[in-house]
Structure formats: structure tokens, C-alpha cells
C-alpha atoms as a PDB file:
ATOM      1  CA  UNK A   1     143.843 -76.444 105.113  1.00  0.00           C
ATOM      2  CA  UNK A   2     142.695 -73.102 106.670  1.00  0.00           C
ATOM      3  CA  UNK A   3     145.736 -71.622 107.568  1.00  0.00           C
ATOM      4  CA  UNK A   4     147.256 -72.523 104.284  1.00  0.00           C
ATOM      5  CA  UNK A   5     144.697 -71.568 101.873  1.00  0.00           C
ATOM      6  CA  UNK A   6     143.488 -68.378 103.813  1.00  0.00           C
ATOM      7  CA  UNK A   7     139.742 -69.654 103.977  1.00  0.00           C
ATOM      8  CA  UNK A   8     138.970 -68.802 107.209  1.00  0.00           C
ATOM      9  CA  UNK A   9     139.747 -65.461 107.884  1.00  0.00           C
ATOM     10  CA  UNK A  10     138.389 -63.067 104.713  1.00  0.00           C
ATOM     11  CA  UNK A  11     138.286 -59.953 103.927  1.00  0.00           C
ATOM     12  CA  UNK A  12     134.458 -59.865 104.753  1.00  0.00           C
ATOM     13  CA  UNK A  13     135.121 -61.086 108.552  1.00  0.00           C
ATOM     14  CA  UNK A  14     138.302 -60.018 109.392  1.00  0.00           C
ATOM     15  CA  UNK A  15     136.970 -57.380 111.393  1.00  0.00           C
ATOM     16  CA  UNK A  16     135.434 -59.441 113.898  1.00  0.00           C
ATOM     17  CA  UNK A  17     139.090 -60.123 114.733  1.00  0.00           C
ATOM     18  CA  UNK A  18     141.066 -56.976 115.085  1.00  0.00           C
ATOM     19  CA  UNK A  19     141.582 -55.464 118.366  1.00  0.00           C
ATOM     20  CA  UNK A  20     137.813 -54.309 119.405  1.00  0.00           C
ATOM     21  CA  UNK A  21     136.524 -56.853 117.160  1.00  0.00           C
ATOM     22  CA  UNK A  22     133.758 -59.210 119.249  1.00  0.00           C
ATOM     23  CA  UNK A  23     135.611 -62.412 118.451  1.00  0.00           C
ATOM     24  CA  UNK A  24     139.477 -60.720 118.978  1.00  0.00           C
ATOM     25  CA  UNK A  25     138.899 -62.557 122.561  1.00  0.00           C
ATOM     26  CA  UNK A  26     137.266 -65.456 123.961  1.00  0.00           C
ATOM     27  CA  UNK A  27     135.267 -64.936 126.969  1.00  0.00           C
ATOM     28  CA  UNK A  28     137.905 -65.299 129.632  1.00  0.00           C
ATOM     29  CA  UNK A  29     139.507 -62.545 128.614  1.00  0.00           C
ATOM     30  CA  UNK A  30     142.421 -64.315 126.462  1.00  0.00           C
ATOM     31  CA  UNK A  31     143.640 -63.585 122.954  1.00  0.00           C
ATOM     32  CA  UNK A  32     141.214 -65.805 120.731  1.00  0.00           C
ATOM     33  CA  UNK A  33     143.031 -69.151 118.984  1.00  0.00           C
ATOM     34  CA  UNK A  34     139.818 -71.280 117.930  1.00  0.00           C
ATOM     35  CA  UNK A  35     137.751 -68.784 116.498  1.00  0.00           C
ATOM     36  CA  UNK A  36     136.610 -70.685 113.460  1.00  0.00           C
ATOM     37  CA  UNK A  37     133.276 -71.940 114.867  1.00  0.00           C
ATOM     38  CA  UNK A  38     132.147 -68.388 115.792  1.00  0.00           C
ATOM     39  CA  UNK A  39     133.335 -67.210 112.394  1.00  0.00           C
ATOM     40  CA  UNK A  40     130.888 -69.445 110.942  1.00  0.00           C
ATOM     41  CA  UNK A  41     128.319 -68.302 113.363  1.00  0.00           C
ATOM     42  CA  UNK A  42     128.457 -65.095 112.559  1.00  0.00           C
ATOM     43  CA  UNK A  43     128.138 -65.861 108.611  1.00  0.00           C
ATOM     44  CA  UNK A  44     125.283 -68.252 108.939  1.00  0.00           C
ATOM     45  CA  UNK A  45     124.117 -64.287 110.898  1.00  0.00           C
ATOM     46  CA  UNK A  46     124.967 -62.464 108.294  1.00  0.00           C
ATOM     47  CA  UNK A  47     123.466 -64.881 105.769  1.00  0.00           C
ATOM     48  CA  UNK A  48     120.122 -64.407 107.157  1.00  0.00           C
ATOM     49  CA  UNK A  49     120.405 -60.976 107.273  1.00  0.00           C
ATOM     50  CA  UNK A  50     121.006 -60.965 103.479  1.00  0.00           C
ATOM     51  CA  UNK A  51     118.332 -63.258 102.626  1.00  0.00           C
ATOM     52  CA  UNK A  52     115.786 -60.922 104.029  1.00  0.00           C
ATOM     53  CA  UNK A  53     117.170 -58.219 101.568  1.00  0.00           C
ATOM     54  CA  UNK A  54     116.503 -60.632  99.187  1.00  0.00           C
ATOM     55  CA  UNK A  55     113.222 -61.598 100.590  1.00  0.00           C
ATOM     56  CA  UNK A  56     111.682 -58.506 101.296  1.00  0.00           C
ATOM     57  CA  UNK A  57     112.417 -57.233  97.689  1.00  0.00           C
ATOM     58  CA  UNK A  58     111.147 -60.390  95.434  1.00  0.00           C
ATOM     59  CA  UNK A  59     115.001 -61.212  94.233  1.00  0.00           C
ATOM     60  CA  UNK A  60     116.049 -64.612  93.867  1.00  0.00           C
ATOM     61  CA  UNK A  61     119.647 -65.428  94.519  1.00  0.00           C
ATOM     62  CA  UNK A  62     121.199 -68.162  92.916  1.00  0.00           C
ATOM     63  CA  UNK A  63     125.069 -69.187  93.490  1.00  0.00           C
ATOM     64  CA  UNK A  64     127.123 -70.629  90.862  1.00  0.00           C
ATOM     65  CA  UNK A  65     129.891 -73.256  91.918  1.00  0.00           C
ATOM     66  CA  UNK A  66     132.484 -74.707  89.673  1.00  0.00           C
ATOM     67  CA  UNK A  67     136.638 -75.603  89.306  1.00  0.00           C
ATOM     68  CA  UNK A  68     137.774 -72.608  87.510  1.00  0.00           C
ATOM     69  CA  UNK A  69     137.044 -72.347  83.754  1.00  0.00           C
ATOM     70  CA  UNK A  70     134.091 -74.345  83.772  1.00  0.00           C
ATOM     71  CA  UNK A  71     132.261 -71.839  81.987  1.00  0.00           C
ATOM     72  CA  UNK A  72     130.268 -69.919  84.531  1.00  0.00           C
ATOM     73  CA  UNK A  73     131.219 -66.394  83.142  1.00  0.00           C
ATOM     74  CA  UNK A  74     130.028 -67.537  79.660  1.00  0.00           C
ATOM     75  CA  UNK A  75     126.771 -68.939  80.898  1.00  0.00           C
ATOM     76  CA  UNK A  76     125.655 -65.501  82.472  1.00  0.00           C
ATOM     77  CA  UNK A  77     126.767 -64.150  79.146  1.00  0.00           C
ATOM     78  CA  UNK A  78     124.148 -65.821  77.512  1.00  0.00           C
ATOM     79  CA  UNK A  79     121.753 -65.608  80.247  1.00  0.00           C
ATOM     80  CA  UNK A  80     122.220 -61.895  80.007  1.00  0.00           C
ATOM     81  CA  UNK A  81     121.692 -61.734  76.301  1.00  0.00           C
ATOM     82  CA  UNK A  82     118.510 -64.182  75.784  1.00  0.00           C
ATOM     83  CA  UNK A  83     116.533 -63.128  78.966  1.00  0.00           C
ATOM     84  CA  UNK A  84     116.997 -59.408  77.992  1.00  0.00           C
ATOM     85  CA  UNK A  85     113.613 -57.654  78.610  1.00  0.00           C
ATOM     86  CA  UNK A  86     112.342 -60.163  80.887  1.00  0.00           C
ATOM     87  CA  UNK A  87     114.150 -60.197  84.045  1.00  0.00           C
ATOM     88  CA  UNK A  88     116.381 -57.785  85.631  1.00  0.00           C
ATOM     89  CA  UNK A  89     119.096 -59.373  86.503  1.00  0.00           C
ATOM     90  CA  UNK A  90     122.591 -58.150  88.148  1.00  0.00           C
ATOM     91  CA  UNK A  91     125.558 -60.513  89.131  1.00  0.00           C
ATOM     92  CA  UNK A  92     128.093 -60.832  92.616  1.00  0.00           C
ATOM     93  CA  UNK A  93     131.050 -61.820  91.285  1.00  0.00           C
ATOM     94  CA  UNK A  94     133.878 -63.713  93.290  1.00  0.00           C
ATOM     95  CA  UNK A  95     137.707 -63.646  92.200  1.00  0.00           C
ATOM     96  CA  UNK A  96     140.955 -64.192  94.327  1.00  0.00           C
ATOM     97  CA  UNK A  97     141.998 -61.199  92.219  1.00  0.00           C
ATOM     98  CA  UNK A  98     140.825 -58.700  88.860  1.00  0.00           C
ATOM     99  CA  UNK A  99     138.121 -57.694  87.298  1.00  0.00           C
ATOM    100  CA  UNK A 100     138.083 -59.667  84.431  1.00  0.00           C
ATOM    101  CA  UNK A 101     134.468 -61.198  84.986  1.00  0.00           C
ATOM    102  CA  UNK A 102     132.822 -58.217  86.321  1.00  0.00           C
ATOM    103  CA  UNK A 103     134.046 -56.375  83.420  1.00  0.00           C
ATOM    104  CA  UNK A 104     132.735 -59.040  81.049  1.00  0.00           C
ATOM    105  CA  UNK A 105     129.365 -58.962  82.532  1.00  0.00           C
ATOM    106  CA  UNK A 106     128.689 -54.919  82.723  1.00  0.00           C
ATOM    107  CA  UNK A 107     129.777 -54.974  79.292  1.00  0.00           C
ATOM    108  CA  UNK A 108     126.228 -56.713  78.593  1.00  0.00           C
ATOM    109  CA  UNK A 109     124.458 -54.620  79.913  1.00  0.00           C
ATOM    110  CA  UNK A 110     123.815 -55.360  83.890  1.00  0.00           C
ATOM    111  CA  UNK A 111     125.190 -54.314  87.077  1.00  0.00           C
ATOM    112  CA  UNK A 112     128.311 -56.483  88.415  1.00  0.00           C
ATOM    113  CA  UNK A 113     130.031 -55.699  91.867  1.00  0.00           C
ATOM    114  CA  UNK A 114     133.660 -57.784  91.552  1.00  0.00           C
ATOM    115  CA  UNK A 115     134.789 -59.049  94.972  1.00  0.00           C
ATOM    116  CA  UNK A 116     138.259 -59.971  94.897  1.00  0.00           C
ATOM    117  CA  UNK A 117     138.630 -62.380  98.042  1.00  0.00           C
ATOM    118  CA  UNK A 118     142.870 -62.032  98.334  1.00  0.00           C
ATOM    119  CA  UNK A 119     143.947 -65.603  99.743  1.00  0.00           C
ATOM    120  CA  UNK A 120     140.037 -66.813 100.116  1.00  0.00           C
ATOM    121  CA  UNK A 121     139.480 -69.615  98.189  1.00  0.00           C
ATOM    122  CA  UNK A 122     135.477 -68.957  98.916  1.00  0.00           C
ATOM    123  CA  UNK A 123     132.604 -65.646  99.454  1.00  0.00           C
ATOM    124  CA  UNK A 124     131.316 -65.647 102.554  1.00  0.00           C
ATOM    125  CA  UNK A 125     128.241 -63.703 103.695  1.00  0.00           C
ATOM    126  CA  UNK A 126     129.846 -60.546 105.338  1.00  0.00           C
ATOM    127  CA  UNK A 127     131.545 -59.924 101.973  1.00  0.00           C
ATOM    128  CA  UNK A 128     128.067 -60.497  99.842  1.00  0.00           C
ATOM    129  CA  UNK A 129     126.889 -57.989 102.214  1.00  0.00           C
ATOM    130  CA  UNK A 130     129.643 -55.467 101.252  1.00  0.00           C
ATOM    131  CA  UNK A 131     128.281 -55.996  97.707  1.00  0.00           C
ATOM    132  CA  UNK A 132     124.814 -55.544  97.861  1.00  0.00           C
ATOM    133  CA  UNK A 133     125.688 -52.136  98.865  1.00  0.00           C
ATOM    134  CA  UNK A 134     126.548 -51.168  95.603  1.00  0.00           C
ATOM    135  CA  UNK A 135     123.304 -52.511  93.945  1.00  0.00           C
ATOM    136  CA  UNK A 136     119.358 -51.378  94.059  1.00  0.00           C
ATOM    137  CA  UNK A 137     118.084 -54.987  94.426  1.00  0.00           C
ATOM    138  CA  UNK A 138     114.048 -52.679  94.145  1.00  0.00           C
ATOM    139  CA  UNK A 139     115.576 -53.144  90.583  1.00  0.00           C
ATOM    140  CA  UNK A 140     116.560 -57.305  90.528  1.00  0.00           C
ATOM    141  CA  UNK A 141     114.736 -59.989  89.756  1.00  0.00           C
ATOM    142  CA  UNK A 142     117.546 -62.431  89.685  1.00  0.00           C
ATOM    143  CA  UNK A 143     120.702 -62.155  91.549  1.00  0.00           C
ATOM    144  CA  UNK A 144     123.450 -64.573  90.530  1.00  0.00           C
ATOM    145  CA  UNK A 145     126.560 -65.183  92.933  1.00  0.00           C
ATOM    146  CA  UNK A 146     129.273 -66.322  90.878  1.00  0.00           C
ATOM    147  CA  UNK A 147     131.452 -68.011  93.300  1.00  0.00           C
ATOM    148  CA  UNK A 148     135.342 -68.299  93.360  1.00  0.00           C
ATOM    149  CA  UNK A 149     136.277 -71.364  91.001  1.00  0.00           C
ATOM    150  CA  UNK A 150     136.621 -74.172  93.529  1.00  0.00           C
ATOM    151  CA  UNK A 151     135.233 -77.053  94.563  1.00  0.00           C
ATOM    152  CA  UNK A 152     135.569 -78.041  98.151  1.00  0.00           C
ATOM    153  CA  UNK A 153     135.167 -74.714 100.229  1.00  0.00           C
ATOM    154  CA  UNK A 154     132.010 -72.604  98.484  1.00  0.00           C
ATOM    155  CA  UNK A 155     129.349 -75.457  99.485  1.00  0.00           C
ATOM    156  CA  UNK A 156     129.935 -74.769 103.318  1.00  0.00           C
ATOM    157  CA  UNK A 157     129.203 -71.717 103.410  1.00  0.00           C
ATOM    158  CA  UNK A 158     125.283 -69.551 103.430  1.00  0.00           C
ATOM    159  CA  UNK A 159     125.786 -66.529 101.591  1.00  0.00           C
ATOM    160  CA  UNK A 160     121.997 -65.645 102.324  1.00  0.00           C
ATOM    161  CA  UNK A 161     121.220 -67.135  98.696  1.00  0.00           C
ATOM    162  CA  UNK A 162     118.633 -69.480  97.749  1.00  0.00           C
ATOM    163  CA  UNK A 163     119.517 -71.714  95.434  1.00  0.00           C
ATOM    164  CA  UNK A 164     122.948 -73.916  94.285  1.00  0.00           C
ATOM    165  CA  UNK A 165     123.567 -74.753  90.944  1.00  0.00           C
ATOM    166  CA  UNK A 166     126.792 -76.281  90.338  1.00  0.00           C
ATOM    167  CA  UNK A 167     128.567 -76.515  86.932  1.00  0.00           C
ATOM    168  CA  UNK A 168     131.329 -79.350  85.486  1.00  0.00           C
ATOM    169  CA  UNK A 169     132.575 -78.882  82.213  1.00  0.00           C
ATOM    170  CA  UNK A 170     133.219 -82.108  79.596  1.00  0.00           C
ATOM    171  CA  UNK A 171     136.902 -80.843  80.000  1.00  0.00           C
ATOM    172  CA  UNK A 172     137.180 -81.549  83.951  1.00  0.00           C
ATOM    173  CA  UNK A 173     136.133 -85.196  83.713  1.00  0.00           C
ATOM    174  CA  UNK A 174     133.014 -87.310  84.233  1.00  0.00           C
ATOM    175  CA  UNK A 175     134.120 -88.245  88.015  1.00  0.00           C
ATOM    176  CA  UNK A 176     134.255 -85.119  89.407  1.00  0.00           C
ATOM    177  CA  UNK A 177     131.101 -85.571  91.649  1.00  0.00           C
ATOM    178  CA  UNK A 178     132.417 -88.788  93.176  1.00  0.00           C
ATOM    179  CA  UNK A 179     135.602 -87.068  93.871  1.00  0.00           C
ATOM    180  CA  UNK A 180     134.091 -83.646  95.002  1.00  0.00           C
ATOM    181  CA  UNK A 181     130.869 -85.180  97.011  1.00  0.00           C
ATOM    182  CA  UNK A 182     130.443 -82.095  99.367  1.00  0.00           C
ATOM    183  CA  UNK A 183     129.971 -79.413  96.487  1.00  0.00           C
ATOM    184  CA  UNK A 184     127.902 -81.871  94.352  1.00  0.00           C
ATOM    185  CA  UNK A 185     125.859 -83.187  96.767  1.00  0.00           C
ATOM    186  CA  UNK A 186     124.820 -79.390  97.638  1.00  0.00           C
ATOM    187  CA  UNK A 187     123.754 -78.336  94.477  1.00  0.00           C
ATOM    188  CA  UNK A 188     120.012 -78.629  93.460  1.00  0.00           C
ATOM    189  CA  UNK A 189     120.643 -78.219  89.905  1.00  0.00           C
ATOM    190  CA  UNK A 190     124.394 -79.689  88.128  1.00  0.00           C
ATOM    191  CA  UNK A 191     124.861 -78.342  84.437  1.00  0.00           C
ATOM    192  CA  UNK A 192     127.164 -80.234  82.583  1.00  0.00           C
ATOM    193  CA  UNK A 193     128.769 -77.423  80.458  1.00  0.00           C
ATOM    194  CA  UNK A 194     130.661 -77.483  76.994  1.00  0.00           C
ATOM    195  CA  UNK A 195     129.174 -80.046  75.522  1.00  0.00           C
ATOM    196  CA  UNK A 196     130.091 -79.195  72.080  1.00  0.00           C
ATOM    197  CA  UNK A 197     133.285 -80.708  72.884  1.00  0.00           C
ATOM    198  CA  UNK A 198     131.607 -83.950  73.433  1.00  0.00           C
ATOM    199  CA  UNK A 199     132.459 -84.796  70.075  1.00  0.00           C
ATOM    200  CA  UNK A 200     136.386 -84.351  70.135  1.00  0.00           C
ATOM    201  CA  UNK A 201     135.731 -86.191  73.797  1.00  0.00           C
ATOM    202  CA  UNK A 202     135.523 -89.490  73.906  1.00  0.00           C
ATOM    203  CA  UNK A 203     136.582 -90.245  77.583  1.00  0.00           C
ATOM    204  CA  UNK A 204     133.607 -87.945  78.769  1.00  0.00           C
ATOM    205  CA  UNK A 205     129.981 -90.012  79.368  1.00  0.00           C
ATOM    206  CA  UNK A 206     127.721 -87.762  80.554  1.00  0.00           C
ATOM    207  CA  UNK A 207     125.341 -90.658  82.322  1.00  0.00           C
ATOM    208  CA  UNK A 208     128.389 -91.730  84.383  1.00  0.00           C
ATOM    209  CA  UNK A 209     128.424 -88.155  86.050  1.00  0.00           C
ATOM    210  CA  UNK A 210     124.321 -87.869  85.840  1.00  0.00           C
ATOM    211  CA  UNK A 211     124.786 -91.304  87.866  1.00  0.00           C
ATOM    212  CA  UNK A 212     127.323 -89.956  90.119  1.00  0.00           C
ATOM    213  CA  UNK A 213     125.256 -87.030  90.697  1.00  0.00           C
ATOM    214  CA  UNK A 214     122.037 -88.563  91.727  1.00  0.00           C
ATOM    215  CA  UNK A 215     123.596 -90.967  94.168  1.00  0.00           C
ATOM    216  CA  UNK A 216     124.953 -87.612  96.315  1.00  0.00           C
ATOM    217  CA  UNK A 217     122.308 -84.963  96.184  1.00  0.00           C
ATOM    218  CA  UNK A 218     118.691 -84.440  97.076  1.00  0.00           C
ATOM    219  CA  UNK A 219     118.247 -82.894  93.441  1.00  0.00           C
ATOM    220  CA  UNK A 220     117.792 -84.953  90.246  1.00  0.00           C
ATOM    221  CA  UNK A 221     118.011 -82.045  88.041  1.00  0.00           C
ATOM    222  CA  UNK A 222     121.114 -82.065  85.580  1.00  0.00           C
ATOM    223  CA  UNK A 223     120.942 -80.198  82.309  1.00  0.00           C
ATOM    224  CA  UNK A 224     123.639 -80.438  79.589  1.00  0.00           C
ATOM    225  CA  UNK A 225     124.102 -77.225  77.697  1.00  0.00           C
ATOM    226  CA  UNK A 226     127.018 -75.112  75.320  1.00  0.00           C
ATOM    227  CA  UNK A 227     126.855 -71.242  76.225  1.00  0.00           C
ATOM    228  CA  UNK A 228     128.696 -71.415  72.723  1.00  0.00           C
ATOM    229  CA  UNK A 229     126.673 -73.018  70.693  1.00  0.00           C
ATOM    230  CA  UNK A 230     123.559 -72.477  72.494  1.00  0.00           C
ATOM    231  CA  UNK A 231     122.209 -76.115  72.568  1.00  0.00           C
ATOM    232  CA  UNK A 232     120.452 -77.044  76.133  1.00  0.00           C
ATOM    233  CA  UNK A 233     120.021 -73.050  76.580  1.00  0.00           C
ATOM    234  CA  UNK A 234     116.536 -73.141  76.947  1.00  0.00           C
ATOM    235  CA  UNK A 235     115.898 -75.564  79.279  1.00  0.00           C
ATOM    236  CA  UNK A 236     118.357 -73.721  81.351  1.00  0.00           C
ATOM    237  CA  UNK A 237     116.309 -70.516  80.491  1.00  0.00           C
ATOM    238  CA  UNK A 238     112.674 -72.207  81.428  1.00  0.00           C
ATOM    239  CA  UNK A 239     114.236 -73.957  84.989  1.00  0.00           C
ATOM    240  CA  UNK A 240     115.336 -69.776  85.994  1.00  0.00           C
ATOM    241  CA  UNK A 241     111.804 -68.385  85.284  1.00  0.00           C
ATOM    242  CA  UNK A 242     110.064 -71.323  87.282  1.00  0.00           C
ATOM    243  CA  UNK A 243     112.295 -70.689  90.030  1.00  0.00           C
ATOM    244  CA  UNK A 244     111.473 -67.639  89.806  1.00  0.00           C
ATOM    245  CA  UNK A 245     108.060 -68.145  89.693  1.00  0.00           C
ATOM    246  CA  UNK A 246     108.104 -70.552  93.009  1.00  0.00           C
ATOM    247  CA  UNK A 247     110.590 -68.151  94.667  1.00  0.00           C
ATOM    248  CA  UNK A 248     107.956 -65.558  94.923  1.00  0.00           C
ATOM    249  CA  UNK A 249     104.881 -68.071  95.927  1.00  0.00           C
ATOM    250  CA  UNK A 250     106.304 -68.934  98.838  1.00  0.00           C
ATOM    251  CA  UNK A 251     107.421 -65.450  99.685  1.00  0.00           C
ATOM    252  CA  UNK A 252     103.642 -64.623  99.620  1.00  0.00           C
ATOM    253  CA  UNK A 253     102.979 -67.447 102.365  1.00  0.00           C
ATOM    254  CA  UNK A 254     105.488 -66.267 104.170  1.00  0.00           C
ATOM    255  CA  UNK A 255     107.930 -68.858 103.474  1.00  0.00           C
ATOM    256  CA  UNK A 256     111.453 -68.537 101.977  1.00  0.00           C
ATOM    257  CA  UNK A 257     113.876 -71.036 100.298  1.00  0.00           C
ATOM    258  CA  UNK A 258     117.436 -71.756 101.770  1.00  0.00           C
ATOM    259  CA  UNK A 259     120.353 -73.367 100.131  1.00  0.00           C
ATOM    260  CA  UNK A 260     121.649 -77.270 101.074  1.00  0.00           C
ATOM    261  CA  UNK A 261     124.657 -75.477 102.685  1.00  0.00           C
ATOM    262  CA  UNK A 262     127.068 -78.861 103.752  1.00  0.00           C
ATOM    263  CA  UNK A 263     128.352 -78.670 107.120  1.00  0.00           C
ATOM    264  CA  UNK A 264     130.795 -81.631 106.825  1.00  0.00           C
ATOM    265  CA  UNK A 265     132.876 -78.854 104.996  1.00  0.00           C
ATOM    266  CA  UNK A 266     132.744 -76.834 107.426  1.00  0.00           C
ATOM    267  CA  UNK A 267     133.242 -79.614 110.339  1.00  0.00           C
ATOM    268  CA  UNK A 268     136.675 -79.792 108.409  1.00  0.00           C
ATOM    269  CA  UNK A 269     137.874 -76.409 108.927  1.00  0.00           C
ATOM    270  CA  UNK A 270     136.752 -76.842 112.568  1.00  0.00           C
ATOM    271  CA  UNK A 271     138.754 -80.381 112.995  1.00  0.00           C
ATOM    272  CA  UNK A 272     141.886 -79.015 111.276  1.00  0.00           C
ATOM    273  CA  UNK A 273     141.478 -75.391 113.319  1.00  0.00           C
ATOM    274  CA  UNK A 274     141.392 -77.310 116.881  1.00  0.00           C
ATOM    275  CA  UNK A 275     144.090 -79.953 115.663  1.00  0.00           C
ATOM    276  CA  UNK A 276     145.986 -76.418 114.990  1.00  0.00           C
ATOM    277  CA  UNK A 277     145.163 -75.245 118.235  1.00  0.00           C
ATOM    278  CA  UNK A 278     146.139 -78.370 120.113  1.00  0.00           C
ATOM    279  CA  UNK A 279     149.517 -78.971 118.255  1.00  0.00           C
ATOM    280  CA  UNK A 280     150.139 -74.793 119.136  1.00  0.00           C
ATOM    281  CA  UNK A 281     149.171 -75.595 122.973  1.00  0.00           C
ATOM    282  CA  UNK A 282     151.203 -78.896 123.134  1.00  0.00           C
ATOM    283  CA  UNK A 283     154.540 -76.918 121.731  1.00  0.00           C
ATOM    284  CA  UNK A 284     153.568 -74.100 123.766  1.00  0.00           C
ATOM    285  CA  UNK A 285     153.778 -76.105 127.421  1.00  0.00           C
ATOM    286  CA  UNK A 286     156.855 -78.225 125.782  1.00  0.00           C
ATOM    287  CA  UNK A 287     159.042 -75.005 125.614  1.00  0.00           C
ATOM    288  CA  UNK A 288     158.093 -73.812 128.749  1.00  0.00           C
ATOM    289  CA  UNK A 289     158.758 -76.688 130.407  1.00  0.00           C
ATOM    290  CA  UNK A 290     162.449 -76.458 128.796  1.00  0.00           C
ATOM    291  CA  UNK A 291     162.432 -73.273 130.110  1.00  0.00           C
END
């Protein structure tokens, strides 16, 4: 998967493997093959790191996880427009390329920094890090992460955020978190989007997913909601200002909230980055035995 899809090497990391780079070698002095685990080492790093920006300023970072087109761009739309005067908020968004959705969002009104990840199916820390330099988080109260649109890869990895809300649209079908367990099962709130279109869908049930849901993650919280017709806004609306709310409790007795990030994701890219490594080794000693 990795060395297909580009996931493990990003644009926010990739300096940690160029020539003076601390993982461009492993420790006996060789060029470094199996790097992935200390990748992910130094994002989990990293992650911390940005949560104490976070932290140490009151923000609450939320990141949004969805297939592409569920809606997530048109829910901070209307997050934007209803919770105008009340919270600050600014948005991290993630795209393999354009600024479409960064665009969209500083037209309302609020700072956007677009990351565009190249082959990266997924943000990682490093590059979240890159981001909050363009922002005066003395001036958030909300942060939202807008992930790329996928879901397998963005539930493995700690950006430093605090929450995980993951969105399926009635398009994308009602099975989606029985075929998709790792990002479902992360997410402590799943928002069933579109459901205006719940009347034009008939193959859509809306307790099968809730049922799905419930049997994978910790969280029991599912909303239903249309960012078009508004319906379901508000409870949407009331679940961010109680987060809010408990966010910044426990950052006054010295706690702090951290995301159910799924390791069995990562474990993948670790199993398929050492079967790599093996099959390169094996053909390696073949040739040179030819030789």
C-alpha cells in the first residue's frame, strides 16, 4: 500500500530522510530501508508538540474524516455561518491538490491554511505543524482539521488534535462502518450527512449504520444532519460548544484530551513496509549470488 499510494513518506516528513536527515540512516551506518516505524515515531513527536500549542492557548482541535464528497466542506460552511460571534474558529485544510476548500472557507469569513499533501492520501503531524505557522491560535477557539477524503489511512495517524468526528453521507451507503472498521471505530462522534436525500433513498437505513457504528467504537454519539437544509444543525452546534466547554475544564486540572488514534492502521503500513524490505533483501542476495 505505502509505496503505491505515497502514504508514508509526505511532504511534512520527508526531511527526516534526505541526506543529513536523522532517519536517512539506521544506526549502523547503512542507507535506511525500514524507516516507517520511526516515521511514525517521530509524528506521534510532533503530535505532542502540537497539542501543547493547542493546550497552552485554550483551542480545541477537532479532525474531520470522510470518503471524499461526504460533505465536510459544507458542514464548516454552516458551522462558520451559525456560530458567527461566538467562537473563533479557523480551519487546516487537507487536499492531494488545490485550493478549492480553503478558498471556500476564507470566503466566510475565517482563516484557512490549504495543505496540499501531493501523493499522501493522509496529514500527518509535521505538516499540521507547517500550518499552524500561518495562524494566531491566541485568536482560536476551535480549530477544525479537515482531513484528506479517505477512509483507511487518516485514523492512524495523531495530528496533535483532540477529537475525531467522522462523517458518511446517505450517498456512500449504510455499510460503510462495517467495511471501513479502523476509521469508524476511531471516531467519537459519526454524522450521518445529507439526509435530505433520505427521501429519494430508499436503500439507505440510517439504524443499520447507527448499529454498525456502535458495535466498533467507544463512542455512541451519531447525529444525522443536512448542511443544506439545516435539519440536525443544532445538535451538531450544542455537541461543539460542550466540547468546548469540557476541553477547557480539564485543561485547568491539568489534563488534556487525545484522539482514539488506531494503530492496527498503522501496524499495516509497518507489515507491508518490512514484507517490502524482505522481498528487496531476498532479490538482492538472489542476484548476487548469480553474480
Amino acid at each position: 500500500m505505502c509505496d503505491t499510494c505515497g502514504c508514508n513518506i509526505t511532504p511534512g516528513n520527508k526531511h527526516l530522510l534526505e541526506t543529513d536527515g536523522r532517519l536517512a540512516k539506521t544506526p549502523d551506518g547503512n542507507q535506511a530501508i525500514d524507516v516507517l516505524q520511526s516515521l511514525l515515531h517521530e509524528n506521534d513527536h510532533q503530535a505532542q508538540h502540537n497539542r501543547q500549542h493547542f493546550d497552552t492557548r485554550g483551542v480545541l482541535a477537532i479532525n474531520l474524516m470522510s470518503s471524499p464528497g461526504s460533505g465536510k466542506t459544507a458542514l464548516l460552511e454552516k458551522t462558520i455561518e451559525l456560530l458567527a460571534g461566538r467562537f473563533k474558529i479557523a480551519v487546516v485544510e487537507g487536499d492531494l491538490e488545490t485550493e478549492n476548500d480553503a478558498e471556500r472557507i476564507r470566503a466566510k469569513g475565517v482563516p484557512a491554511v490549504q495543505i496540499t499533501t501531493g501523493s499522501a492520501c493522509h496529514l500527518d503531524a509535521h505538516m499540521v505543524h507547517d500550518g499552524l505557522h500561518q495562524l494566531d491560535l491566541d485568536d482560536i477557539d476551535i480549530l477544525f482539521i479537515e482531513n484528506v477524503g479517505n477512509l483507511v489511512c487518516p485514523a492512524s495517524f495523531d495530528l496533535g488534535h483532540h477529537l475525531n468526528v467522522t462523517l458518511l453521507s446517505t450517498t456512500e451507503g449504510d455499510d460503510k462502518p462495517a467495511k471501513y472498521p479502523v476509521m469508524f471505530r476511531a471516531a467519537d462522534l459519526m454524522m450521518v450527512t445529507k439526509v435530505d436525500l433520505l427521501q429519494v433513498l430508499d436503500d439507505f437505513s440510517v439504524e443499520k449504520t447507527t448499529r454498525h457504528f456502535r458495535e466498533l467504537a467507544k463512542s455512541e454519539t451519531v447525529m444525522c444532519l443536512s448542511s443544506k437544509s439545516g435539519e440536525g444543525i443544532s445538535d451538531w452546534l450544542n455537541w461543539l460548544e460542550d466540547q468546548l466547554s469540557e476541553h477547557r475544564a480539564a485543561l485547568k486540572n491539568g489534563e488534556t484530551r487525545r484522539p482514539n488514534i488506531q494503530s492496527e492502521g498503522a501496524a499495516k503500513h509497518v507489515a507491508e513496509i518490512s514484507h517490502l524490505q524482505h522481498a528487496h533483501s531476498h532479490s538482492h542476495g538472489h542476484k548476487h549470488h548469480h553474480d
